[in-house]
Structures are given as C-alpha cells and as structure tokens.
C-alpha atoms as a PDB file:
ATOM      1  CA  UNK A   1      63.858-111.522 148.231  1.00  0.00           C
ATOM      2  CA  UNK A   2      61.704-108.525 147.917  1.00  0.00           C
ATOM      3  CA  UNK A   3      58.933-110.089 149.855  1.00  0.00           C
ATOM      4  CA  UNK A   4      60.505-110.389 152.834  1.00  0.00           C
ATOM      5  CA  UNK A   5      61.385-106.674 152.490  1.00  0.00           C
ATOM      6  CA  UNK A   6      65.587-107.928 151.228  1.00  0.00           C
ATOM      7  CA  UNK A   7      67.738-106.393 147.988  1.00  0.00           C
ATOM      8  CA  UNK A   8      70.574-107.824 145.923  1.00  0.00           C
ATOM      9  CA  UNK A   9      73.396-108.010 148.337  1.00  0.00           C
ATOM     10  CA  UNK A  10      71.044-109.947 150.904  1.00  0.00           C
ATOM     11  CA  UNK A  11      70.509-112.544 148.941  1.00  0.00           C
ATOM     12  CA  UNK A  12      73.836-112.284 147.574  1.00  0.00           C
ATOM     13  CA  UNK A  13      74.754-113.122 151.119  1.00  0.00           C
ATOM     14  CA  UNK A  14      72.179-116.050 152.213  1.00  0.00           C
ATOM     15  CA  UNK A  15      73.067-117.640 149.214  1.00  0.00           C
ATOM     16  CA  UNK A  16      76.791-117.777 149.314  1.00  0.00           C
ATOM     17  CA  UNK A  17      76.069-119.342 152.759  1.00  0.00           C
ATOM     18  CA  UNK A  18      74.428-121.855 151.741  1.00  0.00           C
ATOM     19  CA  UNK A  19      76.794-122.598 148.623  1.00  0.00           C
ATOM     20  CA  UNK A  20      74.156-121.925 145.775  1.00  0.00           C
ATOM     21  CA  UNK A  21      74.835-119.770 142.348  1.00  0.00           C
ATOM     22  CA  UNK A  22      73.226-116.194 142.511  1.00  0.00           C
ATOM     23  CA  UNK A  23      72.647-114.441 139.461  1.00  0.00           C
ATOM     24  CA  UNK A  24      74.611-111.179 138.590  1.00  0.00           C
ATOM     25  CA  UNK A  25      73.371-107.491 139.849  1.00  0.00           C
ATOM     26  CA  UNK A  26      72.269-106.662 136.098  1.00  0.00           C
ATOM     27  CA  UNK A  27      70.748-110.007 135.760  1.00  0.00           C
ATOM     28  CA  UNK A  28      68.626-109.931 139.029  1.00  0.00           C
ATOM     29  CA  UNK A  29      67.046-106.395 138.133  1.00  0.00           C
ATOM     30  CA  UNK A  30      66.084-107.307 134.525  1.00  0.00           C
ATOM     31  CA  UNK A  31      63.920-110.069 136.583  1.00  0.00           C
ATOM     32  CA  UNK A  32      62.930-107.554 139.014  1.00  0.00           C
ATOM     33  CA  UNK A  33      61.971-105.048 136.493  1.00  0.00           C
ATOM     34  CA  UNK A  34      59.847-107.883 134.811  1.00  0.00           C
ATOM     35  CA  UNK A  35      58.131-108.898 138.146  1.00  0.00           C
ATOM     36  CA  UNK A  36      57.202-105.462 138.307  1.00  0.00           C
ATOM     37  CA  UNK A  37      55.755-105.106 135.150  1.00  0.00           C
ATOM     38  CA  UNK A  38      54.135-108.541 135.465  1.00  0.00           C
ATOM     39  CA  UNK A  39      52.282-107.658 138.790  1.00  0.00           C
ATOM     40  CA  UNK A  40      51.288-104.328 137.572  1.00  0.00           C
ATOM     41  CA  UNK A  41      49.609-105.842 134.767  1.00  0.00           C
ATOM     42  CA  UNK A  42      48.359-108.785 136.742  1.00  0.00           C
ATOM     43  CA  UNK A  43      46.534-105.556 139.643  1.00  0.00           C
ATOM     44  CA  UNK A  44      45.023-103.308 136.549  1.00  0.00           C
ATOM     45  CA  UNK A  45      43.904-106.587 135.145  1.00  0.00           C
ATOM     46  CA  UNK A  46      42.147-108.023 138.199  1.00  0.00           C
ATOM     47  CA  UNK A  47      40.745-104.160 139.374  1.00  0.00           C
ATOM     48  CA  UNK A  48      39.341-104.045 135.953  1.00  0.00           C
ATOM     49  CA  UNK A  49      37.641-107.599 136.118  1.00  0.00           C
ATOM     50  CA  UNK A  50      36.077-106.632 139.603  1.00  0.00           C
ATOM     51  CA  UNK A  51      34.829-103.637 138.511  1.00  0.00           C
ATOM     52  CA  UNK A  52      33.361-105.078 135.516  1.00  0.00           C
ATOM     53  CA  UNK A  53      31.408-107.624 137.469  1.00  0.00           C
ATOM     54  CA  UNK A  54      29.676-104.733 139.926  1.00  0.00           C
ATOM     55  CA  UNK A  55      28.687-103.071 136.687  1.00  0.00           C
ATOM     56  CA  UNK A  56      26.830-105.756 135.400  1.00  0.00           C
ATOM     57  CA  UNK A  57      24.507-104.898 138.756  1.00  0.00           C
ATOM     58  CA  UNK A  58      24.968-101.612 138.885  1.00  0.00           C
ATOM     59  CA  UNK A  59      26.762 -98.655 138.535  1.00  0.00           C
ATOM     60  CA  UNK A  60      26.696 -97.536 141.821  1.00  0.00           C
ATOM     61  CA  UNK A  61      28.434 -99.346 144.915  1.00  0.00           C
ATOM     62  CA  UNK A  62      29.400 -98.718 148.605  1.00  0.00           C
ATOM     63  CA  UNK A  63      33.222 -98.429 149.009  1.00  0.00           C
ATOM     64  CA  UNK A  64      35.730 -98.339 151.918  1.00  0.00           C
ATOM     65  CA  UNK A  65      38.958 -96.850 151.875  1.00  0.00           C
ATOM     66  CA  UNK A  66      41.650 -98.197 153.619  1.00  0.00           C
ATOM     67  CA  UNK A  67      45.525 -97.171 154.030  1.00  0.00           C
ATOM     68  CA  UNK A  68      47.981 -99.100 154.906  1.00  0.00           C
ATOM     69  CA  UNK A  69      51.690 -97.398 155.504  1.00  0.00           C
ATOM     70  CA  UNK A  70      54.982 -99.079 155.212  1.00  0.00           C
ATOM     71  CA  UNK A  71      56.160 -98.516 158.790  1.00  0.00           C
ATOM     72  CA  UNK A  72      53.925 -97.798 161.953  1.00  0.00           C
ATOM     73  CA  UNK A  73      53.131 -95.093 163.036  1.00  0.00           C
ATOM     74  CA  UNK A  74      52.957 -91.385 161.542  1.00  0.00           C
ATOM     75  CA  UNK A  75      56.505 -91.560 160.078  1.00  0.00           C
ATOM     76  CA  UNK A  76      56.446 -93.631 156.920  1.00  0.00           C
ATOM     77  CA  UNK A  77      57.288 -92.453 153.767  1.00  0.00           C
ATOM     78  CA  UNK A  78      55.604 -94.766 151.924  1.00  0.00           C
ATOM     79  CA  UNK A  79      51.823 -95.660 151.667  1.00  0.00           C
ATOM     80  CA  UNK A  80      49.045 -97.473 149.641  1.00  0.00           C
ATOM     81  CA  UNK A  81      45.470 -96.924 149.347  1.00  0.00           C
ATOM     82  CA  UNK A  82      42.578 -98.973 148.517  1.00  0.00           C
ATOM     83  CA  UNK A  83      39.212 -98.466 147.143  1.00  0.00           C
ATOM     84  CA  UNK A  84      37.540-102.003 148.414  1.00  0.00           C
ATOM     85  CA  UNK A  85      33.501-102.366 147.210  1.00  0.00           C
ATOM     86  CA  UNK A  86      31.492-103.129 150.307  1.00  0.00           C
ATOM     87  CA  UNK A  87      29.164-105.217 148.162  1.00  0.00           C
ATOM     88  CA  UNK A  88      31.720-107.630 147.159  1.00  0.00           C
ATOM     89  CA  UNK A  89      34.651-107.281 148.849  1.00  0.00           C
ATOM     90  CA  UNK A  90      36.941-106.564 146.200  1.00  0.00           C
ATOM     91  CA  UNK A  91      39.628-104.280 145.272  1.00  0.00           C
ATOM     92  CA  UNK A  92      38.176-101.800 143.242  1.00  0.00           C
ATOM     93  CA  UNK A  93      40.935 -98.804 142.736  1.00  0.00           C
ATOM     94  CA  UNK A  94      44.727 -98.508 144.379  1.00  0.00           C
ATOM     95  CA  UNK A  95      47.017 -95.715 144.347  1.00  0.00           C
ATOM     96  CA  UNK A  96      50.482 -95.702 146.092  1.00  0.00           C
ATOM     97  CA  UNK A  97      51.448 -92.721 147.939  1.00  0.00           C
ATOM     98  CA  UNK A  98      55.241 -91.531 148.779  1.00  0.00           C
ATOM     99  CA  UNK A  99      56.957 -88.919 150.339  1.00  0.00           C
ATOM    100  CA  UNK A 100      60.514 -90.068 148.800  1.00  0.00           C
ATOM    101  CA  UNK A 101      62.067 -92.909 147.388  1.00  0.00           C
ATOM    102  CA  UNK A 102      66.070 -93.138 147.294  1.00  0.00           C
ATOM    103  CA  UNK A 103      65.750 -94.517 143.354  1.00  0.00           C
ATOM    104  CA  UNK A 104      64.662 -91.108 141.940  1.00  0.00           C
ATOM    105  CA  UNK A 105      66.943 -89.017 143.178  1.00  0.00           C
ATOM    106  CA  UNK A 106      69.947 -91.196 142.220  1.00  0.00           C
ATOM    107  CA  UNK A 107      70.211 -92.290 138.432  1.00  0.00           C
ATOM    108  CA  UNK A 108      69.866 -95.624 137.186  1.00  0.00           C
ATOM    109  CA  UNK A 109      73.730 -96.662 136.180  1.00  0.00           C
ATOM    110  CA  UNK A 110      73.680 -97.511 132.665  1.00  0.00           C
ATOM    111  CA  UNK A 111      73.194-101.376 131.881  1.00  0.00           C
ATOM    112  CA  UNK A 112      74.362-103.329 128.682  1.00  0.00           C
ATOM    113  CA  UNK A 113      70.500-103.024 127.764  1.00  0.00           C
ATOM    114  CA  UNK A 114      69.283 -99.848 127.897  1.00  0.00           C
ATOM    115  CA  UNK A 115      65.787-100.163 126.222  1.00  0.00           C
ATOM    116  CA  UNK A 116      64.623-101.824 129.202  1.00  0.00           C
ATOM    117  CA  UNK A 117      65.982 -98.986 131.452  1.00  0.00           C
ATOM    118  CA  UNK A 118      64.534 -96.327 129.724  1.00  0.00           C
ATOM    119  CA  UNK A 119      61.125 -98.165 130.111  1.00  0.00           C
ATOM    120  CA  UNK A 120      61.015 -98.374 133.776  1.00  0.00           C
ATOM    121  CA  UNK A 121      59.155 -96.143 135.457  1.00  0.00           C
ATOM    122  CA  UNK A 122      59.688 -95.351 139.262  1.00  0.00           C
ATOM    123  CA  UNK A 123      56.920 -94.101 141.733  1.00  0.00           C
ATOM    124  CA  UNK A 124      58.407 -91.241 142.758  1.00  0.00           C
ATOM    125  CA  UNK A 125      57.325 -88.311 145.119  1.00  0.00           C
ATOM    126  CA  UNK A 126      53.672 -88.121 144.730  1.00  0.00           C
ATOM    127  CA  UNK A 127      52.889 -86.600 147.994  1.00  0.00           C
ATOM    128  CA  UNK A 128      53.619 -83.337 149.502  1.00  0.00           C
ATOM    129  CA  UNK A 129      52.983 -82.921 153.407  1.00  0.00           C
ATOM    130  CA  UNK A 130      52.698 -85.209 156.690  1.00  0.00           C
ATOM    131  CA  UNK A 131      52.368 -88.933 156.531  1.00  0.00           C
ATOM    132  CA  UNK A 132      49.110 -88.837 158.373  1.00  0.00           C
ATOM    133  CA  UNK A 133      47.822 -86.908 155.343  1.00  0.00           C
ATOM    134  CA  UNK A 134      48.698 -89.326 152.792  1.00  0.00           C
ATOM    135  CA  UNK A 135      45.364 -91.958 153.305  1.00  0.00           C
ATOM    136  CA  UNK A 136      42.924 -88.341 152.655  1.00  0.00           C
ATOM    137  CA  UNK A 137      44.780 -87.461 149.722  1.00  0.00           C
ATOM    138  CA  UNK A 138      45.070 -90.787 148.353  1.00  0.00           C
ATOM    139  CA  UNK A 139      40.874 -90.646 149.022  1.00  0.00           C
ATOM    140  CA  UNK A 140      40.619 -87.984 147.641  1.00  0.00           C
ATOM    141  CA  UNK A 141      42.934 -89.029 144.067  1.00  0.00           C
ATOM    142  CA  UNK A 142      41.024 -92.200 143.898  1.00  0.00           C
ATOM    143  CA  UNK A 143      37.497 -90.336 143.891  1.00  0.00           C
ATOM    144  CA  UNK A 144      38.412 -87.826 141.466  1.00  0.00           C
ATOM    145  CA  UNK A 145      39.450 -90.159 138.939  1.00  0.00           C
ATOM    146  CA  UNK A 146      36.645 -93.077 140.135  1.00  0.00           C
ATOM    147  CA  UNK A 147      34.394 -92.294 137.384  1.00  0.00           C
ATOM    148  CA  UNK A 148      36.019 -91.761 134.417  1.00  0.00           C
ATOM    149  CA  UNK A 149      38.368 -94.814 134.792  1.00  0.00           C
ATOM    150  CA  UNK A 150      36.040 -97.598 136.416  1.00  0.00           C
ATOM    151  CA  UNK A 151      32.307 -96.238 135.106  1.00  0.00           C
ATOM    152  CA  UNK A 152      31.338 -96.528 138.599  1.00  0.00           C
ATOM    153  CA  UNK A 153      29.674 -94.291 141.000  1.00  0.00           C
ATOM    154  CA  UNK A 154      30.783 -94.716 144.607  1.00  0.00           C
ATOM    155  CA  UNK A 155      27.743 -93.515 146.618  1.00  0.00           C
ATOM    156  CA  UNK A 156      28.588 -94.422 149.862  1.00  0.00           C
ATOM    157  CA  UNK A 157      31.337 -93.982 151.676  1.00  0.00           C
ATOM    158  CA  UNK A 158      32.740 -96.285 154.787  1.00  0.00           C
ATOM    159  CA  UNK A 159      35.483 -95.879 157.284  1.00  0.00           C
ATOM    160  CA  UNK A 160      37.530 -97.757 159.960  1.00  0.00           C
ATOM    161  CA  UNK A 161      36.997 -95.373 162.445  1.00  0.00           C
ATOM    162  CA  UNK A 162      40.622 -94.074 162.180  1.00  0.00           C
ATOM    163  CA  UNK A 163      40.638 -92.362 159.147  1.00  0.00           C
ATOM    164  CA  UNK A 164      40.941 -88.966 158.426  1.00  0.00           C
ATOM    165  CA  UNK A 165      39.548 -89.082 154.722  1.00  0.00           C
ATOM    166  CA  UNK A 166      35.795 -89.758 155.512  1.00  0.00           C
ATOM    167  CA  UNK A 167      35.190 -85.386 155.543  1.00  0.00           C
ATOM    168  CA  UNK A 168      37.431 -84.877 152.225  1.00  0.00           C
ATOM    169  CA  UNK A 169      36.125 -88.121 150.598  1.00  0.00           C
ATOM    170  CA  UNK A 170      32.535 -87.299 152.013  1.00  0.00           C
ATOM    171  CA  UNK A 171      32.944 -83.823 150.324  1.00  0.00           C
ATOM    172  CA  UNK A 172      34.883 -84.345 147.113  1.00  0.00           C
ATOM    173  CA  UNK A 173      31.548 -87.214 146.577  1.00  0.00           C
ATOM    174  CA  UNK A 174      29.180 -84.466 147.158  1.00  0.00           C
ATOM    175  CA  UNK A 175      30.717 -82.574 144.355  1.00  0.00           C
ATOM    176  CA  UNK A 176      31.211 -85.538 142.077  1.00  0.00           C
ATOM    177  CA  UNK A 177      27.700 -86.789 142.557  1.00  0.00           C
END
C-alpha cells in the first residue's frame, strides 16, 4: 500500500470491499518495519557494489546530483538526493532530506514487542530552512562525506540546469579536492 502513497486504514478499507482478510494494525507495521529495514539494506548494498566497480577504474568519477521532492513545487517537506556517476549511470550516494515528519513528534504507542520498536529508527527533521534549499544542502552533505565513505573522488560536477547546488557543490569540491 505504501507504493501507491496509502497507510493502514486504506487498505483496511479496499480490502473489506472486496471481502479479503487484512492483517491487524500491529501486524502490518512489524512487516512494514521489516520492508524498511530490508530496502535499506538492499540501497547501502547496491550503492556500495556500484561504487566498488568505478574503483576498480578509478578513483575519480564525474557525478550529477539530482533532487527529487515529494510534492511539486517549492512546498514539500520531504526530499531525496542523489549522487548518480556520469560514467556509469549509477547511484552512487543518497541522502533524504525533511523539513518534518508527523512520526517524530508523536510517540510510537507501545506494541506487545517492544525490541523491535526500540530498533526503528525514523528520519526525522534533518533540514532547517526553505524547501528550495534542501537539493544544495543535500549536495553539499553528500560531498562532505563522499570520500571517506565511498573512497571516491568526485571531480566533476554536473547539473540539470535547475539546480541551485552547482556554486555550493562547485565550492565545497574545491575545498575537498
């Protein structure tokens, strides 16, 4: 249901209407909680794999970085970023960006397993300032941490055209490099 953007209590509803068992609220976020952990785990592995394969080349690679918000426009409060190699084409770093998210401020009710609670963690306000900011910052983030996590050198930089991080991404590469 979360891909197409839908909670609990919408599938709760599409599938009383069409007569089929839906699991309990508990029972759904346990799977949810494990999807999450599963695709996290799936994105480090596959970012890690990619950049492993430029290394064998080289250490040093083109990149593009390119944000996508949640909702058009300059009003989202959500937003990813992506580090994409030029070379290859692939993914090469991510980092999600919000303003707020209506799970941290409200406390998880407690659950018959609470183990698996404790271990979630939440993406939480990471960003401070206007949504048209986020994609620069996010840049910015990613470049700062480029090296020491990927053993990678990102020596040039290239934009869409519409994006504001090419000066702060152009500079913060200056005084990496």
């Amino acid at each position: 249901m979360r891909i197409i953007g839908k909670g609990f209590s919408a599938g709760k509803k599409l599938f009383s209407m069409l007569n089929i068992f839906y699991p309990s609220k508990c029972t759904y976020r346990q799977h949810e909680i494990k999807l999450l952990h599963a695709a996290s785990q799936a994105e480090n592995n596959s970012i890690l794999e990619s950049a492993k394969s430029i290394t064998e080349c080289s250490n040093e690679c083109g990149v593009s970085v390119v944000g996508t918000w949640q909702k058009r426009g300059y009003f989202s409060l959500n937003e990813c970023v992506s580090t994409i190699s030029v070379d290859s084409g692939k993914i090469l770093d991510t980092l999600k960006c919000s303003v707020n998210i209506a799970e941290c401020v409200r406390k998880p009710k407690k659950h018959r397993d609470s183990q698996k609670m404790r271990s979630v963690t939440f993406f939480c306000k990471n960003h401070k300032g206007s949504a048209s900011n986020m994609e620069t910052v996010g840049a910015y983030r990613i470049f700062e941490r480029f090296e020491a996590n990927r053993s990678l050198r990102y020596t040039s930089y290239y934009g869409d055209g519409d994006s504001k991080a090419f000066n702060n991404g152009k500079t913060s590469m200056v005084m990496i490099a």
